[in-house]
N, C-alpha and C. Protein backbone atom coordinates (compact mmCIF):
# COMPACT_ATOMS: atom_id res chain seq x y z
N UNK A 1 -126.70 -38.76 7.03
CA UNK A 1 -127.67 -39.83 6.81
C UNK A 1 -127.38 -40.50 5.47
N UNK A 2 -127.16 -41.45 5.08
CA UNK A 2 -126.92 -42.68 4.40
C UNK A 2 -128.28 -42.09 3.65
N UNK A 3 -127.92 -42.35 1.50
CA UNK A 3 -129.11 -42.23 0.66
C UNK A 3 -129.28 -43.78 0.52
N UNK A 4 -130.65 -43.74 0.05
CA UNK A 4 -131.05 -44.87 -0.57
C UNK A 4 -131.61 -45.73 0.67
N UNK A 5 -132.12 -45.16 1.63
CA UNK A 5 -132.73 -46.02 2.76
C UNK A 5 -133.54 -46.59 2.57
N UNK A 6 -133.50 -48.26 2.97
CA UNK A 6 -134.69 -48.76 3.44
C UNK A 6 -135.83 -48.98 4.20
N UNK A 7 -137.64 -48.25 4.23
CA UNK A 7 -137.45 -48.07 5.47
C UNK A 7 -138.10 -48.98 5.97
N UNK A 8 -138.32 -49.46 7.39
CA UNK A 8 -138.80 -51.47 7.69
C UNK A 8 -139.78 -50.64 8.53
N UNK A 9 -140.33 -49.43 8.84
CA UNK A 9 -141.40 -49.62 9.86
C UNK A 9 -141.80 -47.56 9.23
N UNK A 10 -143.02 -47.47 9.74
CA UNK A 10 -143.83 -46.05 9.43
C UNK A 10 -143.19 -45.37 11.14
N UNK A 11 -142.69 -46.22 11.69
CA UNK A 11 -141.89 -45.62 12.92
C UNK A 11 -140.84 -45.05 12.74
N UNK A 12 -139.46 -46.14 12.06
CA UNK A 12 -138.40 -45.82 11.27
C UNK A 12 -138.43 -44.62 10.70
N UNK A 13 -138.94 -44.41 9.93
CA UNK A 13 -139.34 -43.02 8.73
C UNK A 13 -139.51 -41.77 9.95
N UNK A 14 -140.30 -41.81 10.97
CA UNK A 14 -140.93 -40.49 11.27
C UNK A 14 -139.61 -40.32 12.46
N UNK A 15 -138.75 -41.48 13.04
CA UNK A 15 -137.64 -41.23 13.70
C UNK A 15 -136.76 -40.28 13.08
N UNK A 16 -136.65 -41.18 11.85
CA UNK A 16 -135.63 -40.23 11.05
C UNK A 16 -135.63 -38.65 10.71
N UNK A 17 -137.02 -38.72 10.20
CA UNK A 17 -137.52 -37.04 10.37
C UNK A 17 -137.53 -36.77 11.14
N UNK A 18 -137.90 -36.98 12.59
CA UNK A 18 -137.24 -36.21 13.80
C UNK A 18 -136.23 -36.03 14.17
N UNK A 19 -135.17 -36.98 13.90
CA UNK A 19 -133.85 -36.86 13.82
C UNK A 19 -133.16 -35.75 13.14
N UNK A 20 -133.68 -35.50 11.74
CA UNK A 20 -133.03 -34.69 10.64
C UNK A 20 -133.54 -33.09 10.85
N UNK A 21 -135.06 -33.15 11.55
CA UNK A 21 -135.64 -32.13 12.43
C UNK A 21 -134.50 -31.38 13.36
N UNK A 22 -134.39 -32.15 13.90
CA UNK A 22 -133.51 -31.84 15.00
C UNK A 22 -132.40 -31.18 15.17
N UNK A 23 -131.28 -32.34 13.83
CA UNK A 23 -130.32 -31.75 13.52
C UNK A 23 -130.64 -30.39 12.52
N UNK A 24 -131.02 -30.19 11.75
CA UNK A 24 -131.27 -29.43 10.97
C UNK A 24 -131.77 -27.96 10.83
N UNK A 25 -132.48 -28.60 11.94
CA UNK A 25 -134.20 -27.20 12.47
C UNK A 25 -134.84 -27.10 11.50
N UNK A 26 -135.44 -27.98 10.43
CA UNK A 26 -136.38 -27.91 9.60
C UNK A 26 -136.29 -29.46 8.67
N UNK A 27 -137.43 -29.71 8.47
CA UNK A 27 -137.69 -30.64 6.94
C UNK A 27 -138.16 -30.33 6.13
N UNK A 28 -137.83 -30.39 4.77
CA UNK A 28 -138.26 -30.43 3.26
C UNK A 28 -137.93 -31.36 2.68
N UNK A 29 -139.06 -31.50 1.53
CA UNK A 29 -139.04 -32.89 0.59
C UNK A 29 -137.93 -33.14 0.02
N UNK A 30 -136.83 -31.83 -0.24
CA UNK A 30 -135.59 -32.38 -0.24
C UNK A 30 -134.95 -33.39 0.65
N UNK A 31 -134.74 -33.07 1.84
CA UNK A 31 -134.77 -33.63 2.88
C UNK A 31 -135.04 -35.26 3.05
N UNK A 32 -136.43 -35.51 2.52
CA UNK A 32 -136.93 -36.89 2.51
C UNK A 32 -136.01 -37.56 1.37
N UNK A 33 -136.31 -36.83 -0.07
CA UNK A 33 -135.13 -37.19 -0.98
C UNK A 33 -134.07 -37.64 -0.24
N UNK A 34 -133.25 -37.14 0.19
CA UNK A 34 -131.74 -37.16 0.29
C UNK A 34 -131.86 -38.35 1.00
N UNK A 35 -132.72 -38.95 2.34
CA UNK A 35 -132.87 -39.63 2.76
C UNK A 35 -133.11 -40.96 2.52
N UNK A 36 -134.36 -41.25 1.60
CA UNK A 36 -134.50 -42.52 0.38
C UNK A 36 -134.04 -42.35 -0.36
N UNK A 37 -133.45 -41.80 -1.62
CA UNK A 37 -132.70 -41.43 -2.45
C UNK A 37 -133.36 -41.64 -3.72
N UNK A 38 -133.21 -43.31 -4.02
CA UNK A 38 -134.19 -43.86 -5.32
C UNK A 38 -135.16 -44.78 -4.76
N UNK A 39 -135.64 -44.12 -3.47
CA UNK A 39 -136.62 -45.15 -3.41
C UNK A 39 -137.69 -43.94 -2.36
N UNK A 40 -137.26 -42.83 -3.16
CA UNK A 40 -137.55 -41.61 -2.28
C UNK A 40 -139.88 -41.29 -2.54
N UNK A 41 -140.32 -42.03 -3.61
CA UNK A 41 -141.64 -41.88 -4.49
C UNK A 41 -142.61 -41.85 -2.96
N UNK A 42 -142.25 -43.51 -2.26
CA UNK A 42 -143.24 -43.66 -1.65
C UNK A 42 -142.96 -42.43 -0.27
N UNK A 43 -141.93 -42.46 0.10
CA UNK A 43 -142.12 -41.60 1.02
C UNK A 43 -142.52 -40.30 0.60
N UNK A 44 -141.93 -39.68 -0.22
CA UNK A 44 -142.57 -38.53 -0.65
C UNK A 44 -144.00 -38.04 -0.75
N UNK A 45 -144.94 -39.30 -1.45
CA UNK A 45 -146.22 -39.42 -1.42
C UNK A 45 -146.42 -39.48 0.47
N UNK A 46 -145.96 -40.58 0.91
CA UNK A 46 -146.76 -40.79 2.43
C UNK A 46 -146.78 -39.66 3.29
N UNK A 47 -145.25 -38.87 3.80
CA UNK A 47 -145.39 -37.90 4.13
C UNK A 47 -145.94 -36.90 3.98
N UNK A 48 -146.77 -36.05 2.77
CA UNK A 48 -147.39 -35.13 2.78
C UNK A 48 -149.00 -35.79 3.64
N UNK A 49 -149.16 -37.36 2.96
CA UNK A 49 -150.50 -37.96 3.57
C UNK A 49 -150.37 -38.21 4.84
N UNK A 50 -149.64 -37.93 5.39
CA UNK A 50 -149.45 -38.30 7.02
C UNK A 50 -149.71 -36.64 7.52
N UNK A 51 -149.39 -35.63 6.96
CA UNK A 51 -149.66 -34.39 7.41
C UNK A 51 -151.21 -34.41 7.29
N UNK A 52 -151.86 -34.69 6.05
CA UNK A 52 -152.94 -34.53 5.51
C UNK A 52 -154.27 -35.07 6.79
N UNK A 53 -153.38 -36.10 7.60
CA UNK A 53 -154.34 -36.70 8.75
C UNK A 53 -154.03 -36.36 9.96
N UNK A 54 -153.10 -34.96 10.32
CA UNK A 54 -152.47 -34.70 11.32
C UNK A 54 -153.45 -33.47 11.54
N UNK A 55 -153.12 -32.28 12.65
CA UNK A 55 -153.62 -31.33 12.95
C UNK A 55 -153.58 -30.62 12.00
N UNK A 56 -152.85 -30.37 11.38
CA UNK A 56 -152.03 -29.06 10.40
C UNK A 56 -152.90 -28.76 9.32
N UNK A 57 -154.01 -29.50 8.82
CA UNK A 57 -154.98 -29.47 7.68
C UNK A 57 -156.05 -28.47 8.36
N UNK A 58 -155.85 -28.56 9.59
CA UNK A 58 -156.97 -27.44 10.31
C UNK A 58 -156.18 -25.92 10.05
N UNK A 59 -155.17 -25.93 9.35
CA UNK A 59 -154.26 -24.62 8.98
C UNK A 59 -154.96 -24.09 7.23
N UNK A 60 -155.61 -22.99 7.46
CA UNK A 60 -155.51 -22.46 5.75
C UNK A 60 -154.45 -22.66 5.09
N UNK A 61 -155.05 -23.54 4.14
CA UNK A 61 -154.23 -23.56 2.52
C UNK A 61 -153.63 -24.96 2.68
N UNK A 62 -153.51 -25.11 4.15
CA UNK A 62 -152.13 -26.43 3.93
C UNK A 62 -153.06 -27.74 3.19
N UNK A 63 -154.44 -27.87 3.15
CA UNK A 63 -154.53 -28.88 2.31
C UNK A 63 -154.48 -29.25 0.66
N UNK A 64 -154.80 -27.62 0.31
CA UNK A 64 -154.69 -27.15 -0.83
C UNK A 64 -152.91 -27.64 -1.37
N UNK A 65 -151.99 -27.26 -0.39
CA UNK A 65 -150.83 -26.96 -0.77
C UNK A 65 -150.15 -28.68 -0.72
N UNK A 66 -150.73 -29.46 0.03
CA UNK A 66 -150.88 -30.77 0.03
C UNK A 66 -151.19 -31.25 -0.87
N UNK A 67 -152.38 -31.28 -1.68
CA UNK A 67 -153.05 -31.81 -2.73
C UNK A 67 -152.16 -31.53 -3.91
N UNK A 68 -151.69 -30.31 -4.07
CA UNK A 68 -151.10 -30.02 -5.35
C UNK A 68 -149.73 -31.18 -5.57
N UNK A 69 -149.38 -30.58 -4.37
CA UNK A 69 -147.68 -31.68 -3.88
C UNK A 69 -147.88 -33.45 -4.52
N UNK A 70 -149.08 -33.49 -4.00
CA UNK A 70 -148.67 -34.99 -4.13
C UNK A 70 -149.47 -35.44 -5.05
N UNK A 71 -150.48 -34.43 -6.05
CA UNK A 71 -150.92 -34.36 -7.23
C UNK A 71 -148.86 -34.53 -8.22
N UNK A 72 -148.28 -33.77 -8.24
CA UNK A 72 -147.48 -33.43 -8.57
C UNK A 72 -146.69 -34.69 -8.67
N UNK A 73 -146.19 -35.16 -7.42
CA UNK A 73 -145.18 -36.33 -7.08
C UNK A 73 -146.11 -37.56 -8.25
N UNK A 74 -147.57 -37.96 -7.79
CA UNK A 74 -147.37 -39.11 -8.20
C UNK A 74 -147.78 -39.11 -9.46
N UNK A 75 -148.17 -38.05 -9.71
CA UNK A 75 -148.21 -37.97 -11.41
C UNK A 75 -146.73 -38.47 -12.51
N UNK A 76 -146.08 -38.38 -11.94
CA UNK A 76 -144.83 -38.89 -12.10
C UNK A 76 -144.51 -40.32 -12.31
N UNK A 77 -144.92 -40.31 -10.91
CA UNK A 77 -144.20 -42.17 -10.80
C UNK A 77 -145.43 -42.77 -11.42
N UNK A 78 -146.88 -42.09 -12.02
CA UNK A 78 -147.60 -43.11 -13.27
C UNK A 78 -147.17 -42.67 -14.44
N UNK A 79 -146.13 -41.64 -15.09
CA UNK A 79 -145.78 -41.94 -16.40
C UNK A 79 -144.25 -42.81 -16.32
N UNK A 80 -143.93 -43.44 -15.28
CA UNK A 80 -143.01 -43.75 -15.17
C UNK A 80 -141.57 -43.28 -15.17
N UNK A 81 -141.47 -41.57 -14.42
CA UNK A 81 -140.23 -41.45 -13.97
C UNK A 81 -139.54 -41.87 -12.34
N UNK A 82 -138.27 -41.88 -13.18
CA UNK A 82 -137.18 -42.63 -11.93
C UNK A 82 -136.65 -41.95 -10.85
N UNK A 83 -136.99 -41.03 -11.38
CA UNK A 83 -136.35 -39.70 -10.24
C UNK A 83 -137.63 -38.70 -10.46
N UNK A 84 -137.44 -38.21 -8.99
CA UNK A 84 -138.79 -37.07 -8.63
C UNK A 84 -137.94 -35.82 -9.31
N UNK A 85 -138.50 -35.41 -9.83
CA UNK A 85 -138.48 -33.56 -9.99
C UNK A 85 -139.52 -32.63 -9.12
N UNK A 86 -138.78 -31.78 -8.52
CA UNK A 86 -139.81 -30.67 -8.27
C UNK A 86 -139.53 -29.84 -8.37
N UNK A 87 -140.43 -28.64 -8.08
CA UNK A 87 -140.18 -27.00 -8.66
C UNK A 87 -139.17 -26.78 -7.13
N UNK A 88 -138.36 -25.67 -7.63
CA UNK A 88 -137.42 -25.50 -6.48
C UNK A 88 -137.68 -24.89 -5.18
N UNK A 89 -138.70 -24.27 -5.47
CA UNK A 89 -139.58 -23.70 -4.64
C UNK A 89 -140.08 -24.56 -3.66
N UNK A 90 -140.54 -25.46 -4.18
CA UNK A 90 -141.60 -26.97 -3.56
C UNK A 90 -141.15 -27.86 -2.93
N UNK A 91 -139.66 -27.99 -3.44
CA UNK A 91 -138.63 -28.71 -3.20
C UNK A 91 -138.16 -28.35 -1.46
N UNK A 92 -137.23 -27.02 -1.77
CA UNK A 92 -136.92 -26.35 -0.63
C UNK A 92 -137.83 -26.04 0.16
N UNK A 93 -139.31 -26.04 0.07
CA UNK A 93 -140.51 -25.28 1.39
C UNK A 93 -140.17 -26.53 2.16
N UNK A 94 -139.87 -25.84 3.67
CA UNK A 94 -139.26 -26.49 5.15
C UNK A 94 -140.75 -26.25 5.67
N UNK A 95 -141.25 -27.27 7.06
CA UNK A 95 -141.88 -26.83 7.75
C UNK A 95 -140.45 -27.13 9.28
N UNK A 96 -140.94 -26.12 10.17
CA UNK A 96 -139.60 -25.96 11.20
C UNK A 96 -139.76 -27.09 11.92
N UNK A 97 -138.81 -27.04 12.42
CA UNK A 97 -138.57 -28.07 14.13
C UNK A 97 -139.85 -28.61 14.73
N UNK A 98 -140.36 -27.13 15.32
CA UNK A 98 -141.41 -27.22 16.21
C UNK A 98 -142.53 -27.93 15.49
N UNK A 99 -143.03 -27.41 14.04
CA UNK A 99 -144.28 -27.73 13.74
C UNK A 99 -144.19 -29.43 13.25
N UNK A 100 -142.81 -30.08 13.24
CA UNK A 100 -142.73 -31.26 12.61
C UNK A 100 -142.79 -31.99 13.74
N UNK A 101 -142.29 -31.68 14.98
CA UNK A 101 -142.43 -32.63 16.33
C UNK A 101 -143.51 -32.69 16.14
N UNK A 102 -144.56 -31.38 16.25
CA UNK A 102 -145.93 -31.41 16.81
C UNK A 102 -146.85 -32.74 16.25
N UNK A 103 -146.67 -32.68 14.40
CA UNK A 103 -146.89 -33.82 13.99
C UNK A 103 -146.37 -35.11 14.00
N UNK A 104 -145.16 -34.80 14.08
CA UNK A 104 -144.59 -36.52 14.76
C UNK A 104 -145.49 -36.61 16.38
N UNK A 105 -145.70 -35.88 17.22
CA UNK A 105 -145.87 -36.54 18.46
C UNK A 105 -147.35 -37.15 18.12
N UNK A 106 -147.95 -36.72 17.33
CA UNK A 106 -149.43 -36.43 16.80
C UNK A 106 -149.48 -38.45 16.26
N UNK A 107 -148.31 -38.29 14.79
CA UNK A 107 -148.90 -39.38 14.50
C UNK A 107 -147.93 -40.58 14.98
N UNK A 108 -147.18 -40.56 16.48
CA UNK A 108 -146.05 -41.52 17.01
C UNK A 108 -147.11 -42.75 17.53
N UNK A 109 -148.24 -42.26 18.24
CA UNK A 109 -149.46 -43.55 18.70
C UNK A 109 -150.07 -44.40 17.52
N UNK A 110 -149.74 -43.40 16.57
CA UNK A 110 -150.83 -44.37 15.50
C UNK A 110 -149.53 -45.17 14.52
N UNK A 111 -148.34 -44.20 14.50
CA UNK A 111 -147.32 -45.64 14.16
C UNK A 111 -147.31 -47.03 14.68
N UNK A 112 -147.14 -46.72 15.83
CA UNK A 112 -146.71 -48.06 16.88
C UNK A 112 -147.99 -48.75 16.07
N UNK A 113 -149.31 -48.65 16.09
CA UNK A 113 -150.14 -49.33 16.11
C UNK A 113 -149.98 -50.04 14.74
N UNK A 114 -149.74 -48.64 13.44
CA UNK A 114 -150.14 -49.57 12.28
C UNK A 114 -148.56 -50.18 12.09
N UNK A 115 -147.71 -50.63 12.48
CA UNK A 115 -146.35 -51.25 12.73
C UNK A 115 -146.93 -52.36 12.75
N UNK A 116 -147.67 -53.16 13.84
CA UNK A 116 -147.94 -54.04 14.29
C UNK A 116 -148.57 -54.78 13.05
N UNK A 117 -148.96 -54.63 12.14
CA UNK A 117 -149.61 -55.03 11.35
C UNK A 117 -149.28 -54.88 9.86
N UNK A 118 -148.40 -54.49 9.33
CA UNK A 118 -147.54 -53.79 7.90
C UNK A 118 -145.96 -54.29 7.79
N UNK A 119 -145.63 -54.86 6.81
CA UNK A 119 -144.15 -55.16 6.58
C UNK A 119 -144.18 -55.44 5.11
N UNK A 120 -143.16 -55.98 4.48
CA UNK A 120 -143.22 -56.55 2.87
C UNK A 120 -144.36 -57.79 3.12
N UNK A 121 -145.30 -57.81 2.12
CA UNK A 121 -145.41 -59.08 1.68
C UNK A 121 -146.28 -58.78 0.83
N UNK A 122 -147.16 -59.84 0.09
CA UNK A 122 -147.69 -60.11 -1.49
C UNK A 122 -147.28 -59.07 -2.42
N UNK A 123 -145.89 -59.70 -2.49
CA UNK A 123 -144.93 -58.65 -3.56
C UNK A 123 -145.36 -58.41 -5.08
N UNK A 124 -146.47 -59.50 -5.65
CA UNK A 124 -146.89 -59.33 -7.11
C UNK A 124 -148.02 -57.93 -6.42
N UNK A 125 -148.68 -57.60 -5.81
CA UNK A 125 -149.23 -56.40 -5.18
C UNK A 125 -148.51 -55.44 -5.57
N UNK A 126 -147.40 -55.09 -5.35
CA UNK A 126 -146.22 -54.08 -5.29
C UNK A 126 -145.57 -54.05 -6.27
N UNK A 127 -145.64 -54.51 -7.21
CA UNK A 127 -144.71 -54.42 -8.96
C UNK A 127 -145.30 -53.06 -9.34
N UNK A 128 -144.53 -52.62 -10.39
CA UNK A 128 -144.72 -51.59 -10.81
C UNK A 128 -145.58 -51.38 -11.20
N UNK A 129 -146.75 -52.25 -11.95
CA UNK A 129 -147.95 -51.62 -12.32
C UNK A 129 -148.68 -51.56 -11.28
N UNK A 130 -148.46 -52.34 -9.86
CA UNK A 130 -149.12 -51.88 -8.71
C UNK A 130 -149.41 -50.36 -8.44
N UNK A 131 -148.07 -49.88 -8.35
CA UNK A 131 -147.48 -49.21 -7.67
C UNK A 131 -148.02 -47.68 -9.12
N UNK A 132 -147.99 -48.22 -9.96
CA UNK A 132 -148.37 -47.41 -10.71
C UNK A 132 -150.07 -46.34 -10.67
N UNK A 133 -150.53 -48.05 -10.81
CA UNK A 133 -152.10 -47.88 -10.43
C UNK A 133 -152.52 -47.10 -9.07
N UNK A 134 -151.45 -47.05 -7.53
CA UNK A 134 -151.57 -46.46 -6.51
C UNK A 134 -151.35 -44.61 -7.05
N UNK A 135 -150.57 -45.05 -7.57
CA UNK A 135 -150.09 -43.37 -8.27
C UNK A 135 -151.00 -42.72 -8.51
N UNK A 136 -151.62 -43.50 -9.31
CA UNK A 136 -153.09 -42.75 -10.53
C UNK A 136 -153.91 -42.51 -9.19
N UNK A 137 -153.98 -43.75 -8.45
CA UNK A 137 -155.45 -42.82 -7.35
C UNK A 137 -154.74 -41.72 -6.71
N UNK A 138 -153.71 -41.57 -6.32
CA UNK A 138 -153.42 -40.66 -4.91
C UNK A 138 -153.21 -39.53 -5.59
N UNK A 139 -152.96 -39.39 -7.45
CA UNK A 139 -153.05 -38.60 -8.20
C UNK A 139 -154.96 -37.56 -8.16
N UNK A 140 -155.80 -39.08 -8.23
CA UNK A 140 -157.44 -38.31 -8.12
C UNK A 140 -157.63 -37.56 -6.61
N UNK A 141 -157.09 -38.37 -5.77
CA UNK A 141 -157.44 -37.95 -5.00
C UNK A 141 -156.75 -36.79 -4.43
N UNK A 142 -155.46 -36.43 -4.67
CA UNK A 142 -154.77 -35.17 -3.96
C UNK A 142 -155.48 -34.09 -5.15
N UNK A 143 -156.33 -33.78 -5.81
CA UNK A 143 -156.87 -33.07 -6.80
C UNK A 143 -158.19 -32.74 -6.00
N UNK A 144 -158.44 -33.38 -5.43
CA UNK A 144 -159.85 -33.16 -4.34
C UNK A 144 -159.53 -32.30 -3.46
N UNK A 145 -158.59 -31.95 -2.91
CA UNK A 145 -157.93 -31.68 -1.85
C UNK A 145 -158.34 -30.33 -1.55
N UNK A 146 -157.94 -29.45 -2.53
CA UNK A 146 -158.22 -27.94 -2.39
C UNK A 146 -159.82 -27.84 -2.49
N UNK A 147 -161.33 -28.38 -3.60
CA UNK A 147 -161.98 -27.80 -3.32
C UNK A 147 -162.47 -28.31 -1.41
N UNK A 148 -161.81 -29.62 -1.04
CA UNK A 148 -162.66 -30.26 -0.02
C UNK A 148 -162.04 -29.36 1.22
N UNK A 149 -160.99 -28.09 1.00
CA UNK A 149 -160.74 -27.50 2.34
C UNK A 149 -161.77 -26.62 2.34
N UNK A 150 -163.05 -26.35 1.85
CA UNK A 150 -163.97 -25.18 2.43
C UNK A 150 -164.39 -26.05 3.43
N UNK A 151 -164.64 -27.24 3.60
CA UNK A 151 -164.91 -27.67 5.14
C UNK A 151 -164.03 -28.32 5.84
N UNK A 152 -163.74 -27.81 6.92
CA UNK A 152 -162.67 -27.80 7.66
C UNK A 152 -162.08 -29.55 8.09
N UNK A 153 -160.54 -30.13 8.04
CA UNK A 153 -160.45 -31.60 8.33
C UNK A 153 -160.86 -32.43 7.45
N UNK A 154 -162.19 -31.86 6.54
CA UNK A 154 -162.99 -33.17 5.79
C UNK A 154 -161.48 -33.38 4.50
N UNK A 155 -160.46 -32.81 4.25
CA UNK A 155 -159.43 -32.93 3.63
C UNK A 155 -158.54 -34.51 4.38
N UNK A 156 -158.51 -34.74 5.50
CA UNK A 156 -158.18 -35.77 6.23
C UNK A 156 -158.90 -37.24 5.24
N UNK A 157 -159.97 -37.51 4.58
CA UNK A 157 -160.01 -38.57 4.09
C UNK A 157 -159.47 -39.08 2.75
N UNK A 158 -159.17 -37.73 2.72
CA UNK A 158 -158.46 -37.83 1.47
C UNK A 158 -156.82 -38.45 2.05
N UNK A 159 -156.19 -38.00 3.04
CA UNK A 159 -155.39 -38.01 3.35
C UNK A 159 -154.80 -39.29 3.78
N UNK A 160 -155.84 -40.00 4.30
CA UNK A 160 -155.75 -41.28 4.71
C UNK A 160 -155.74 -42.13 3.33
N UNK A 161 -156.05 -42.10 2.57
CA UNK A 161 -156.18 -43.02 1.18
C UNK A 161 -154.82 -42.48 0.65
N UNK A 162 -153.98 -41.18 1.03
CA UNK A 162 -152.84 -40.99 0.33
C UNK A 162 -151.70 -41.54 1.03
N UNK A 163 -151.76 -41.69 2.44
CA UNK A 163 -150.93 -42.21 3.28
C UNK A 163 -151.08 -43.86 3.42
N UNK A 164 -152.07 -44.24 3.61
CA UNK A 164 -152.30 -45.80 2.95
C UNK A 164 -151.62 -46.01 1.80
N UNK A 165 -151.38 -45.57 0.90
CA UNK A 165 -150.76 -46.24 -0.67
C UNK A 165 -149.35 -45.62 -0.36
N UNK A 166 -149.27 -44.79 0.06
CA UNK A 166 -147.55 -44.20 0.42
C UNK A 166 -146.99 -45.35 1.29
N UNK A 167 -147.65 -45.50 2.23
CA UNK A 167 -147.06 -46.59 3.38
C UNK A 167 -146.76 -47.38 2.46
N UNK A 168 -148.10 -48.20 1.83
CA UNK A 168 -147.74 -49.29 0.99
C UNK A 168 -146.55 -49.33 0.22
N UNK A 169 -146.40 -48.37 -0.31
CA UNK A 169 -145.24 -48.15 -1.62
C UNK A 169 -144.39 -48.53 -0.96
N UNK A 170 -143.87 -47.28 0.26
CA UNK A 170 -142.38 -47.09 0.86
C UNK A 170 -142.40 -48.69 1.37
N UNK A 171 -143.03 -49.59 2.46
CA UNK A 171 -142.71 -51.04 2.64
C UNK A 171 -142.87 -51.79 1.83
N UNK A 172 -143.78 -51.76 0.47
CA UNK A 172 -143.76 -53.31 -0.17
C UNK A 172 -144.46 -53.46 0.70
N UNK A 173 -145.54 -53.44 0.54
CA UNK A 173 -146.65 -54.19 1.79
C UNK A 173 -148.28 -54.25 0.70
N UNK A 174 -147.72 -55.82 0.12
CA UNK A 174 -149.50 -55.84 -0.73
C UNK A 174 -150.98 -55.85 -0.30
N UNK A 175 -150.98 -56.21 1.01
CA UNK A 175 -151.72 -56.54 1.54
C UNK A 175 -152.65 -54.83 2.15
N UNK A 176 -151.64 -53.83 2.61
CA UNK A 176 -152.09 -52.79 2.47
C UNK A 176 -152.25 -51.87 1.42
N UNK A 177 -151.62 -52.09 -0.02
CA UNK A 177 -152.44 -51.75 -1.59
C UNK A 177 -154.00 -51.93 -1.14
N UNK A 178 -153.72 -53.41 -1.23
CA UNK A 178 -154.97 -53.98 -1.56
C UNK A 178 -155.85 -53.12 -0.35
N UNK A 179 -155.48 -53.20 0.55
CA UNK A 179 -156.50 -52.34 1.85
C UNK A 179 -156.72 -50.84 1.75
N UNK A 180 -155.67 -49.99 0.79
CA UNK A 180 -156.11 -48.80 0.30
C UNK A 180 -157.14 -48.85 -0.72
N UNK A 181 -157.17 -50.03 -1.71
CA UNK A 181 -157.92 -49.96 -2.80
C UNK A 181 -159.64 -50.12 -2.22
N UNK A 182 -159.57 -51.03 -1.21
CA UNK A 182 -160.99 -50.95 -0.28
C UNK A 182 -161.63 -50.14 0.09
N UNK A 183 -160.53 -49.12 0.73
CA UNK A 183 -161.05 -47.94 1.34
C UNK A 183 -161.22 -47.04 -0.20
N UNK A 184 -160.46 -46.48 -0.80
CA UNK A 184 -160.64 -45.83 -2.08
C UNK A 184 -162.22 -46.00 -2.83
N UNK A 185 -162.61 -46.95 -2.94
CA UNK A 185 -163.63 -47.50 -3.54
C UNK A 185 -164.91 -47.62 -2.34
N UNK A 186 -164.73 -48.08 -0.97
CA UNK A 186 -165.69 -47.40 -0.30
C UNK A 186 -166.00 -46.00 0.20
N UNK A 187 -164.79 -45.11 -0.05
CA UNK A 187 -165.09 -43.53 -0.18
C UNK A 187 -166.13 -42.78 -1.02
N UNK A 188 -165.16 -43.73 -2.37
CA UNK A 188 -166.24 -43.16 -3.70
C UNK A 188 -167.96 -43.44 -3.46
N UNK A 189 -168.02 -45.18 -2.93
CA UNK A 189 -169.52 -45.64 -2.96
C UNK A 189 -169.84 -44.90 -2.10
N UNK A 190 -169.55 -44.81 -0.96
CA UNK A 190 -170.52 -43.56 0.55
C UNK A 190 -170.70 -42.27 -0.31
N UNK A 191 -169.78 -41.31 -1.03
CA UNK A 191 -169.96 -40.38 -1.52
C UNK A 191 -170.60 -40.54 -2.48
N UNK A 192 -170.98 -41.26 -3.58
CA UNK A 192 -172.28 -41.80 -4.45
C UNK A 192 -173.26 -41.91 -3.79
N UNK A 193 -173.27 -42.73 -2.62
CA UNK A 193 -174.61 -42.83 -1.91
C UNK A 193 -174.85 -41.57 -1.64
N UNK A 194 -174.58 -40.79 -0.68
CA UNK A 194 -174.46 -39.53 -0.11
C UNK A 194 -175.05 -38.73 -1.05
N UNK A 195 -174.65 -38.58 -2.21
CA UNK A 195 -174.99 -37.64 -2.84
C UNK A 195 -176.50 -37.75 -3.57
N UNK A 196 -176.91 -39.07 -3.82
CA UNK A 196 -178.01 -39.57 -4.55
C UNK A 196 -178.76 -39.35 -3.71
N UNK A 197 -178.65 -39.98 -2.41
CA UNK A 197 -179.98 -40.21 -1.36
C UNK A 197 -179.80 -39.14 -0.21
């Protein structure tokens, strides 16, 4: 597989991981690395948030182990490094064949759909301090992650606000920033409300 991929669709991306699945019998964030290369941030972020809204959060720990991950990743790309580091450990953890179809077959309906609607555009959206500012939230929010697995799935909304700004990143797509920043900020207000009244 060719580094430094571009990827043009949230279809593209999860092909490829099934592809590399396949050949391989496992994926790790290495894996995604090797695949985008220097443009590896957003996927790195999206993919753990695409698990985060899949079945697999109904698994002990995996949201916990989610949250930290992509606590980790985008803490990064807001002090402005160019290359991801991770612990080697974190790096190398594979989930196998089987359990990565399961989630590709899981989120292949909801690609097609959000395809239809996502590509590059309002590129001043997507500059680096965009992209920065996406960091910092998916930073608050993968920090939520572990206490919100004592109830089961409720880790999934988190997940969706991390996979929203990942998508965004990996396409250059301002228009879905801006549509994570909506949702981000109507999370917080329902959970303000929620909690007051």
């Amino acid at each position: 597989m060719a580094r430094n991929e571009d990827f043009q669709s949230l279809m593209e991306l999860l092909d490829t991981i099934e592809e590399r699945a396949r050949g391989d019998g496992e994926v790790s964030l290495d894996t995604i690395q090797d695949m985008a290369g220097e443009n590896a941030f957003g996927p790195v972020i999206l993919v753990p948030g695409l698990l985060a809204v899949s079945p697999l959060t109904g698994i002990p720990t995996i949201p916990s182990i989610i949250g930290l991950l992509v606590a980790l990743i985008s803490i990064q790309l807001v002090v402005g490094r160019r290359k991801l580091w991770l612990p080697r450990r974190m790096s190398g953890a594979a989930l196998n064949r089987s359990r990565v179809e399961k989630a590709i077959s899981f989120l292949r309906p909801i690609a097609r759909w959000v395809d239809k609607g996502v590509g590059p555009r309002l590129s001043f959206a997507t500059e680096e301090w965009a992209v920065r500012g996406a960091a910092l939230i998916c930073f608050l929010v993968a920090i939520t992650m572990p206490p919100l697995e004592i109830v089961p799935f409720l880790a999934t909304t988190a997940g969706l606000v991390i996979s929203l700004f990942g998508l965004a990143i990996t396409l250059r797509d301002g228009v879905l920033m801006i549509f994570g920043l909506i949702v981000f900020f109507g999370l917080i207000g329902g959970g303000v409300y929620f909690w007051l009244f």
